[in-house]
C-alpha atoms as a PDB file:
ATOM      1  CA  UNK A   1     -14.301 -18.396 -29.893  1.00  0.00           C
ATOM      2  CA  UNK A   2     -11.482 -19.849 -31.820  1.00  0.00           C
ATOM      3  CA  UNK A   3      -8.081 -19.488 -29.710  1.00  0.00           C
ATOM      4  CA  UNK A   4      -6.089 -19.311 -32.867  1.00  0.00           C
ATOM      5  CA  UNK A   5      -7.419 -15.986 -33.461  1.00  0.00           C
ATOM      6  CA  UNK A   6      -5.488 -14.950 -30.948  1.00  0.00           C
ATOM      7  CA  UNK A   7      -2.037 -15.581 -33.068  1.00  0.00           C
ATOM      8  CA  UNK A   8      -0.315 -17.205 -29.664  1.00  0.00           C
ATOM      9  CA  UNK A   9       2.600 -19.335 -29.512  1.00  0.00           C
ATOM     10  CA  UNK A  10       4.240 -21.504 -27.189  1.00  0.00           C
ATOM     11  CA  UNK A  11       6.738 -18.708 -26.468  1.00  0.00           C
ATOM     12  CA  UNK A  12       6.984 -15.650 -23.930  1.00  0.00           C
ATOM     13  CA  UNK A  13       8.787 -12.205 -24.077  1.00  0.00           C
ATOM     14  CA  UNK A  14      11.195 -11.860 -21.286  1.00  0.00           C
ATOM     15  CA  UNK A  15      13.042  -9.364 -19.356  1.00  0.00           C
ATOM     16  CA  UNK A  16      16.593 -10.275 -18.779  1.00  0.00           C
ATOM     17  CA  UNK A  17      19.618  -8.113 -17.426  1.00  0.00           C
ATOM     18  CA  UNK A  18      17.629  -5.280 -18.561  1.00  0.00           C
ATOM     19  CA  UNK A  19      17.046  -6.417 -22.021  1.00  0.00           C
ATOM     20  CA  UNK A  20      14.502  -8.827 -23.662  1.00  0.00           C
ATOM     21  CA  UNK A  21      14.486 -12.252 -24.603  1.00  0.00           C
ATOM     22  CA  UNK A  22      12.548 -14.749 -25.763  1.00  0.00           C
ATOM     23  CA  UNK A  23      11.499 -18.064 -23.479  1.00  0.00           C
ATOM     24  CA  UNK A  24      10.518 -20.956 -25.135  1.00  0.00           C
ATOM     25  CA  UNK A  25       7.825 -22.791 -22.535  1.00  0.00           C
ATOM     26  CA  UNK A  26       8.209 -26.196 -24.844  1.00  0.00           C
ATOM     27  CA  UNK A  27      11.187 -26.945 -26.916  1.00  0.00           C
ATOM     28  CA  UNK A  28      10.589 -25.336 -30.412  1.00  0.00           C
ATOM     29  CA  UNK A  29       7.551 -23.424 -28.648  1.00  0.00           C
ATOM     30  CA  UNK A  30       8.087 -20.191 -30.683  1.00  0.00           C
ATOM     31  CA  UNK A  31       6.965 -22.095 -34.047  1.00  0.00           C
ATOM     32  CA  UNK A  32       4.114 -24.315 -32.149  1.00  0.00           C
ATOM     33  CA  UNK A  33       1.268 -22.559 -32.211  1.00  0.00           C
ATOM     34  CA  UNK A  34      -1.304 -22.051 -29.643  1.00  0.00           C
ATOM     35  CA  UNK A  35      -4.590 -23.913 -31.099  1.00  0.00           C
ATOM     36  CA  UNK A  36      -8.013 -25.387 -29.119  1.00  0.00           C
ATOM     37  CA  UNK A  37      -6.544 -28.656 -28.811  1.00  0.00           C
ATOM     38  CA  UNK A  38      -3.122 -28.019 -26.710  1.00  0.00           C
ATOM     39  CA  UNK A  39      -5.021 -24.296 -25.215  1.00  0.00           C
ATOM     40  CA  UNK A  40      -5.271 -25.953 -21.505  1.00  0.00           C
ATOM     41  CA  UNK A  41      -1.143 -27.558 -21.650  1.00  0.00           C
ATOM     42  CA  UNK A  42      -0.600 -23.608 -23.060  1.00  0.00           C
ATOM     43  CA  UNK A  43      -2.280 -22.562 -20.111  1.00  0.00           C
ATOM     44  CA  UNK A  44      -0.390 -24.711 -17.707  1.00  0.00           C
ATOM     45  CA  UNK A  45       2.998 -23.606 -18.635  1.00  0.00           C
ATOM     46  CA  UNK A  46       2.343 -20.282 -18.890  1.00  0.00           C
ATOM     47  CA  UNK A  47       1.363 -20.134 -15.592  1.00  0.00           C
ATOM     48  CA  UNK A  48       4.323 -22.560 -14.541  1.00  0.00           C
ATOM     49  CA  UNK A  49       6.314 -20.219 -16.017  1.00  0.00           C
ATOM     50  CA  UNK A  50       4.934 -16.555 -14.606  1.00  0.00           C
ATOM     51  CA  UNK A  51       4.254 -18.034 -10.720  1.00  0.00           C
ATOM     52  CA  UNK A  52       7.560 -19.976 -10.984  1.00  0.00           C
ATOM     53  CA  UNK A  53      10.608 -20.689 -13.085  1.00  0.00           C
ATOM     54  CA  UNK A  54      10.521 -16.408 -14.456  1.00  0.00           C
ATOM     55  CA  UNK A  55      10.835 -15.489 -10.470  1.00  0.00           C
ATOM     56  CA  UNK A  56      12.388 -18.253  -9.470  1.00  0.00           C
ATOM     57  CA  UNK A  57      16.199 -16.447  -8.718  1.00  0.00           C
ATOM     58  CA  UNK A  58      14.257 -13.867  -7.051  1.00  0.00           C
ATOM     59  CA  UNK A  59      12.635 -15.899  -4.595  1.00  0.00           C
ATOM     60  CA  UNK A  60      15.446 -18.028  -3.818  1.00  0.00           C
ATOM     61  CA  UNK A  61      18.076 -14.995  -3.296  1.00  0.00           C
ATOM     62  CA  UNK A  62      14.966 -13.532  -0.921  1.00  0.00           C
ATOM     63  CA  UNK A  63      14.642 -16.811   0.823  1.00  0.00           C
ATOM     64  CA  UNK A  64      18.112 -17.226   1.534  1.00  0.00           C
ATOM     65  CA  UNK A  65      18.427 -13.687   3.179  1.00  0.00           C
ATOM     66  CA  UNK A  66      15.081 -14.523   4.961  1.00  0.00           C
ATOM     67  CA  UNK A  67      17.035 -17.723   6.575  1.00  0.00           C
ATOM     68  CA  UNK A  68      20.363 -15.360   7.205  1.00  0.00           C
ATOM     69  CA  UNK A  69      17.797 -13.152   9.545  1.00  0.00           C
ATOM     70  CA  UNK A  70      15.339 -16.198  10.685  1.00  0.00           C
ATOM     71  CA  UNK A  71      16.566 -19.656  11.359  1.00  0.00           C
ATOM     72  CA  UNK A  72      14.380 -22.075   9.036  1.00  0.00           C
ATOM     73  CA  UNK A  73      14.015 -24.071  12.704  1.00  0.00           C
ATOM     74  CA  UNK A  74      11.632 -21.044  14.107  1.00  0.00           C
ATOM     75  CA  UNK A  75       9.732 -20.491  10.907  1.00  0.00           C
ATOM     76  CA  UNK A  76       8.784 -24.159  11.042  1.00  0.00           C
ATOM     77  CA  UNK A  77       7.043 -23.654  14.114  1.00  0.00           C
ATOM     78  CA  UNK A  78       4.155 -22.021  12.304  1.00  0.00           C
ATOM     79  CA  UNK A  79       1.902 -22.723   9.544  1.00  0.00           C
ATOM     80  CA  UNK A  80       1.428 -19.791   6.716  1.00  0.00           C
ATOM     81  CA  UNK A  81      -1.311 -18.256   8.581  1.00  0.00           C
ATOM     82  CA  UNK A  82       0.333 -17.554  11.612  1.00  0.00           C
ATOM     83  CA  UNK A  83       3.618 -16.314   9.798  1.00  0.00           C
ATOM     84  CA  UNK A  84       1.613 -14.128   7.723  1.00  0.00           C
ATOM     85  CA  UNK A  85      -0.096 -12.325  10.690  1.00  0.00           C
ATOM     86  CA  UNK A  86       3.362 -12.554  12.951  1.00  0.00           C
ATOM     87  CA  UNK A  87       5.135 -10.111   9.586  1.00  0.00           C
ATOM     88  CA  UNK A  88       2.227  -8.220   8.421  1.00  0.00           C
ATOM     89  CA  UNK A  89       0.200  -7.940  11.064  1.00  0.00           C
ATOM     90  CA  UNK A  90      -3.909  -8.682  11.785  1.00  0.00           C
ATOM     91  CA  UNK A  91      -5.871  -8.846   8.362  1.00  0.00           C
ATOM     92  CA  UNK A  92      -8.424  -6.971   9.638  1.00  0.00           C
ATOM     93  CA  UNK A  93      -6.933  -3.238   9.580  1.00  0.00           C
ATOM     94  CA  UNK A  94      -7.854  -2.346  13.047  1.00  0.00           C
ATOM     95  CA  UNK A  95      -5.488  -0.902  15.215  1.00  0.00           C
ATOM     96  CA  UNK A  96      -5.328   1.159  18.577  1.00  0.00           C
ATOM     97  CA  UNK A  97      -6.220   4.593  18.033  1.00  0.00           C
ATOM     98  CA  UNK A  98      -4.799   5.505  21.357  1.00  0.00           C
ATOM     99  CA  UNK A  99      -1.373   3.538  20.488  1.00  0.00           C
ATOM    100  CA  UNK A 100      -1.144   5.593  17.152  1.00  0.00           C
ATOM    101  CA  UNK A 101      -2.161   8.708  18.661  1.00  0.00           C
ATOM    102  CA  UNK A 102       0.420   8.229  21.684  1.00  0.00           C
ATOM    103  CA  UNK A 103       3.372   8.141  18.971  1.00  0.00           C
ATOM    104  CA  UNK A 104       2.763  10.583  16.460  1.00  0.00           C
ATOM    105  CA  UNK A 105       4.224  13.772  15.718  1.00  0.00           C
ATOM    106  CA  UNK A 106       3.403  17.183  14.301  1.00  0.00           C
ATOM    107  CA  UNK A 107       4.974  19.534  12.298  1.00  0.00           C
ATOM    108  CA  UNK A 108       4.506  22.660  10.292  1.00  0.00           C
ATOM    109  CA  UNK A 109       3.063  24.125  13.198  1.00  0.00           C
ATOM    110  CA  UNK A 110       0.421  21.411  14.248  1.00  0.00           C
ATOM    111  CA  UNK A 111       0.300  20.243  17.671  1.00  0.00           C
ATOM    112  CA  UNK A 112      -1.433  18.017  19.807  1.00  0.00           C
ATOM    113  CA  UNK A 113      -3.406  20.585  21.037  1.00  0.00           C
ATOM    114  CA  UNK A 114      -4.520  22.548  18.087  1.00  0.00           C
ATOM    115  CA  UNK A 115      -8.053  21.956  17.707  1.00  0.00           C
ATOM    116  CA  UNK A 116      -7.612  20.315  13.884  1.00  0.00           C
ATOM    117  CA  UNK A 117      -5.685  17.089  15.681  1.00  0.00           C
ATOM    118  CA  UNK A 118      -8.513  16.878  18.138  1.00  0.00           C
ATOM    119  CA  UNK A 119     -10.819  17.016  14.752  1.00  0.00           C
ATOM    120  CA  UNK A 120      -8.801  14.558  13.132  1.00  0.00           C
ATOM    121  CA  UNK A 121      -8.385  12.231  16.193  1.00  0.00           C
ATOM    122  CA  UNK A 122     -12.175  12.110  16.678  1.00  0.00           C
ATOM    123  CA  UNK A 123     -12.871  11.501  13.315  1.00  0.00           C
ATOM    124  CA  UNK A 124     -10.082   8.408  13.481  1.00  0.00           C
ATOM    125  CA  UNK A 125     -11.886   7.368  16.513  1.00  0.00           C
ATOM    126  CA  UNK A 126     -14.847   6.882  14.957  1.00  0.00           C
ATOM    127  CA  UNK A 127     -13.859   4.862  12.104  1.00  0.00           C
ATOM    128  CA  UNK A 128     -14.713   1.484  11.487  1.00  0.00           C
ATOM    129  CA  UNK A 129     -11.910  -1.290  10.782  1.00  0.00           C
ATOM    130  CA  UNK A 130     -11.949  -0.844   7.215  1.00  0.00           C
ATOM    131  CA  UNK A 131     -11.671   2.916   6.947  1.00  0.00           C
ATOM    132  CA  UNK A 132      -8.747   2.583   9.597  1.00  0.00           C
ATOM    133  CA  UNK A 133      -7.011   0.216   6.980  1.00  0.00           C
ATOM    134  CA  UNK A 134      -7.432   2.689   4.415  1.00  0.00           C
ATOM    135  CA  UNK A 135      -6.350   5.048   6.488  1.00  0.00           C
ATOM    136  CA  UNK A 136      -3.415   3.560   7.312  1.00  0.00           C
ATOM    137  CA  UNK A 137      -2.200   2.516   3.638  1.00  0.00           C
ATOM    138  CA  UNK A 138      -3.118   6.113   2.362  1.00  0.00           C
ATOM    139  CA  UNK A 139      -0.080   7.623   5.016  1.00  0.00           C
ATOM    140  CA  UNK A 140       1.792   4.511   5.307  1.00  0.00           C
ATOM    141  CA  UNK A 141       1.628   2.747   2.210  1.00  0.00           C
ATOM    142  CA  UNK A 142       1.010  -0.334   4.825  1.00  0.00           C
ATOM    143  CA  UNK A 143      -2.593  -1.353   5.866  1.00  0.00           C
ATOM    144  CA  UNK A 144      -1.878  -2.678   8.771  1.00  0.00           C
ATOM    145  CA  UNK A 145      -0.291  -1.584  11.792  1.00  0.00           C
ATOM    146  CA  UNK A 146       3.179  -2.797  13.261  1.00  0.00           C
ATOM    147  CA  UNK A 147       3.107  -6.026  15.278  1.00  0.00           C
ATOM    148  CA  UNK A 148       4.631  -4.590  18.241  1.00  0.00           C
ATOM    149  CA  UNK A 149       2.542  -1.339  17.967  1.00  0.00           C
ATOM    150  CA  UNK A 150       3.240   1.906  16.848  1.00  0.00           C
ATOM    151  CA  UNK A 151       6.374   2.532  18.727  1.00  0.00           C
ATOM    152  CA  UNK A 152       8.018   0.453  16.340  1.00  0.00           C
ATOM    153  CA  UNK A 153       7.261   2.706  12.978  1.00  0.00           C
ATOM    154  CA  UNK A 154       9.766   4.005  11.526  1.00  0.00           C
ATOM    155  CA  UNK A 155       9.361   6.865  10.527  1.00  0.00           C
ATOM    156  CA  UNK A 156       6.828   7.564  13.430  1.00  0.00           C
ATOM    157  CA  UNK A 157       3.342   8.483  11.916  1.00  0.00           C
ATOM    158  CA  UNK A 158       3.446  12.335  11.257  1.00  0.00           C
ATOM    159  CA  UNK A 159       0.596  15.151  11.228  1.00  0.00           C
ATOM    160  CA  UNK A 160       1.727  18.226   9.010  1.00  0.00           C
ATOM    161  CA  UNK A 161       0.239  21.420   8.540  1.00  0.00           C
ATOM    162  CA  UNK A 162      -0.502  22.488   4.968  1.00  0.00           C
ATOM    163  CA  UNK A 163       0.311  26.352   3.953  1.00  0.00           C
ATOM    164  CA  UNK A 164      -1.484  28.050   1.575  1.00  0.00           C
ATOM    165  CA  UNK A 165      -0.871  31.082  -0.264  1.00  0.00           C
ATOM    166  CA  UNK A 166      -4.613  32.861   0.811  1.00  0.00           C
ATOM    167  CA  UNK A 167      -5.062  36.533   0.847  1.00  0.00           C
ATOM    168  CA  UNK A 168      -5.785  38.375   3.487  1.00  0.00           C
ATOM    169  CA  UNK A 169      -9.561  38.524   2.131  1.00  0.00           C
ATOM    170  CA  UNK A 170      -9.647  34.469   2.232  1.00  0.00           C
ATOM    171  CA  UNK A 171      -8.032  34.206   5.250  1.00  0.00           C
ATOM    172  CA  UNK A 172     -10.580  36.048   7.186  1.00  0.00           C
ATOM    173  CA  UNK A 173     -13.456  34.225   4.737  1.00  0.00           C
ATOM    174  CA  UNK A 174     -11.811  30.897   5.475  1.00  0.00           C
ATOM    175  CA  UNK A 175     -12.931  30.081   1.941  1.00  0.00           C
ATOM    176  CA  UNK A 176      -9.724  28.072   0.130  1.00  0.00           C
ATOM    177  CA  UNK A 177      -8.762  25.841   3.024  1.00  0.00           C
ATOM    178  CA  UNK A 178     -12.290  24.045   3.438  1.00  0.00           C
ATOM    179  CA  UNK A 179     -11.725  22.990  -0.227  1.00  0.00           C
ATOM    180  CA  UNK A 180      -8.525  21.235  -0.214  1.00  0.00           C
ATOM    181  CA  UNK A 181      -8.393  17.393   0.549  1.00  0.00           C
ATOM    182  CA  UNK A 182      -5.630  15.341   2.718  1.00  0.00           C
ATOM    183  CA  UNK A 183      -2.396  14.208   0.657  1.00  0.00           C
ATOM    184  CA  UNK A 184       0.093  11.665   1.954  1.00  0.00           C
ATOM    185  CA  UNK A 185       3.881  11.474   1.197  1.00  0.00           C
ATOM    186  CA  UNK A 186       4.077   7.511   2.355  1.00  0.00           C
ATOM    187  CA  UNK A 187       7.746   7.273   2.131  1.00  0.00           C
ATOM    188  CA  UNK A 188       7.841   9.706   5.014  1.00  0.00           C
ATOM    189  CA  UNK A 189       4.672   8.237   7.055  1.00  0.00           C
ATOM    190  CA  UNK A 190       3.715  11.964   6.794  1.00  0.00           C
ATOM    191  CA  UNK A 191      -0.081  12.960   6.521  1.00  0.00           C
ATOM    192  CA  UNK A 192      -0.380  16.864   5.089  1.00  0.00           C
ATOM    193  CA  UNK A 193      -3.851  17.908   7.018  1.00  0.00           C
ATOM    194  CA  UNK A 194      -5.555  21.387   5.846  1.00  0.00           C
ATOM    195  CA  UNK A 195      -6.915  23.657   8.113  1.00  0.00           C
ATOM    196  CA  UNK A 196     -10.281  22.224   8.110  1.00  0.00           C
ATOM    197  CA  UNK A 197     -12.752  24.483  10.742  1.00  0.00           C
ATOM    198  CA  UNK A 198     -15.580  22.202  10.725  1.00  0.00           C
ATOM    199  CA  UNK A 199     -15.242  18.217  12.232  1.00  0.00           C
ATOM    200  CA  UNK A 200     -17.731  16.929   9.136  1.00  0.00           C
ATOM    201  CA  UNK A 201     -15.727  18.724   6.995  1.00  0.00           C
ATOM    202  CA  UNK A 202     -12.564  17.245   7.612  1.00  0.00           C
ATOM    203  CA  UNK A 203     -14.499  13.613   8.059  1.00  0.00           C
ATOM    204  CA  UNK A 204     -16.105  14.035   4.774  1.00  0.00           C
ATOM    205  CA  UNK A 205     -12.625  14.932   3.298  1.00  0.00           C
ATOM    206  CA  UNK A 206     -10.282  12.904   5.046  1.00  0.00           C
ATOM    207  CA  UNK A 207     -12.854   9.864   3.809  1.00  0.00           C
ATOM    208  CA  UNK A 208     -12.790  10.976   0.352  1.00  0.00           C
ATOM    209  CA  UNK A 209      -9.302  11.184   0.172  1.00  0.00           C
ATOM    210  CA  UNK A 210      -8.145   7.443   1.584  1.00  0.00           C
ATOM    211  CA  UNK A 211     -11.326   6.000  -0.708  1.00  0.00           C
ATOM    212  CA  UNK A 212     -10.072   7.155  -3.599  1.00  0.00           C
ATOM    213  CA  UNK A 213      -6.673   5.045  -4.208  1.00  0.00           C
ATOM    214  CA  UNK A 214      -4.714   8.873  -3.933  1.00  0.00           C
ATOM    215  CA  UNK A 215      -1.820   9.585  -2.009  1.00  0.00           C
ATOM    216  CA  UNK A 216       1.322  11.095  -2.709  1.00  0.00           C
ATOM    217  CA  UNK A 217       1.010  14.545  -3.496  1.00  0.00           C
ATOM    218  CA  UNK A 218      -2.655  15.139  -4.014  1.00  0.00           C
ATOM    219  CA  UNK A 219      -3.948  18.165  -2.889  1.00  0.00           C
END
């Protein structure tokens, strides 16, 4: 197709100091248009400009508190690979079921030993890498698991019981609680966990719910 059917310019809207501007990416850009022959030097400098010079304050303020905390000496030691897995962790999502189950804590009347945490902690055994990444993200917000284990999250990994307003007719039935899925509230590392009776319930559930890109508040 024909580019100019676009109606681009050599010119970008801009957020700045909570207003917008305008950012030229050539001298004069805003009255150049964008045509087949210059489309590829259009290209270039709009990328120039998103990847670098439009966050380029940003990343220098975050580097220089990165070398307050790190000296740039250490850092050098590795190459990106090996930084990336020494601050975010293994790529892979795995993690030690035991480790996480060691440091997590219950409320709203869960314990260790109520038979829905054994449920759950089966279930989480059984997992494969992947689902235990997704897993992870849908409580945490992180997919991976602290470098130094779970000891070191903060806030600690949390089981919670969810209430329901049942009447004494669905209570007996157990009829409500079988229905309702996991939600997460990640700023709190807290995982709200129905009363589910059956283990493939609360597998099929539990899966559902950290497939589906939900979190916060679902229910």
């Amino acid at each position: 197709g024909d580019v100019t059917d676009l109606c681009l310019d050599f010119s970008v809207s801009a957020d700045e100091l909570g207003g917008s501007g305008l950012h030229e990416l050539v001298p004069g850009g805003k009255n150049l248009d964008v045509s087949n022959a210059n489309r590829i030097q259009y290209i270039h400098l709009m990328a120039d400009y998103r990847l670098n010079k439009s966050i380029k304050a940003q990343c220098e303020a975050f580097l220089r508190g990165f070398q307050d905390v790190v000296s740039v000496e250490w850092i050098r030691f590795f190459n990106p690979t090996e930084l990336q897995i020494l601050i975010s962790g293994e790529r892979s999502g795995d993690f030690d079921v035991e480790d996480l189950k060691k440091h997590t804590a219950y409320s709203g009347g869960y314990s260790a030993s109520d038979s829905v945490c054994k449920k759950f902690w089966k279930v989480v055994g059984e997992m494969d890498p992947h689902q235990k990444s997704l897993l992870l993200k849908f409580v945490t917000s992180c997919p991976r698991a602290p470098l130094l284990g779970f000891a070191n999250l903060q806030p600690p990994f949390v089981i919670h019981k969810v209430r329901s307003n049942r009447s004494v007719m669905e209570n007996f039935l157990r009829l409500k609680e079988e229905d309702r899925l996991p939600s997460a509230s990640t700023c709190m590392n807290l995982l709200k966990l129905p009363e589910y009776f059956k283990t493939s319930t609360l597998r099929e559930k539990l899966l559902y719910a950290i497939s589906s890109n939900t979190g916060f508040e679902l229910s």
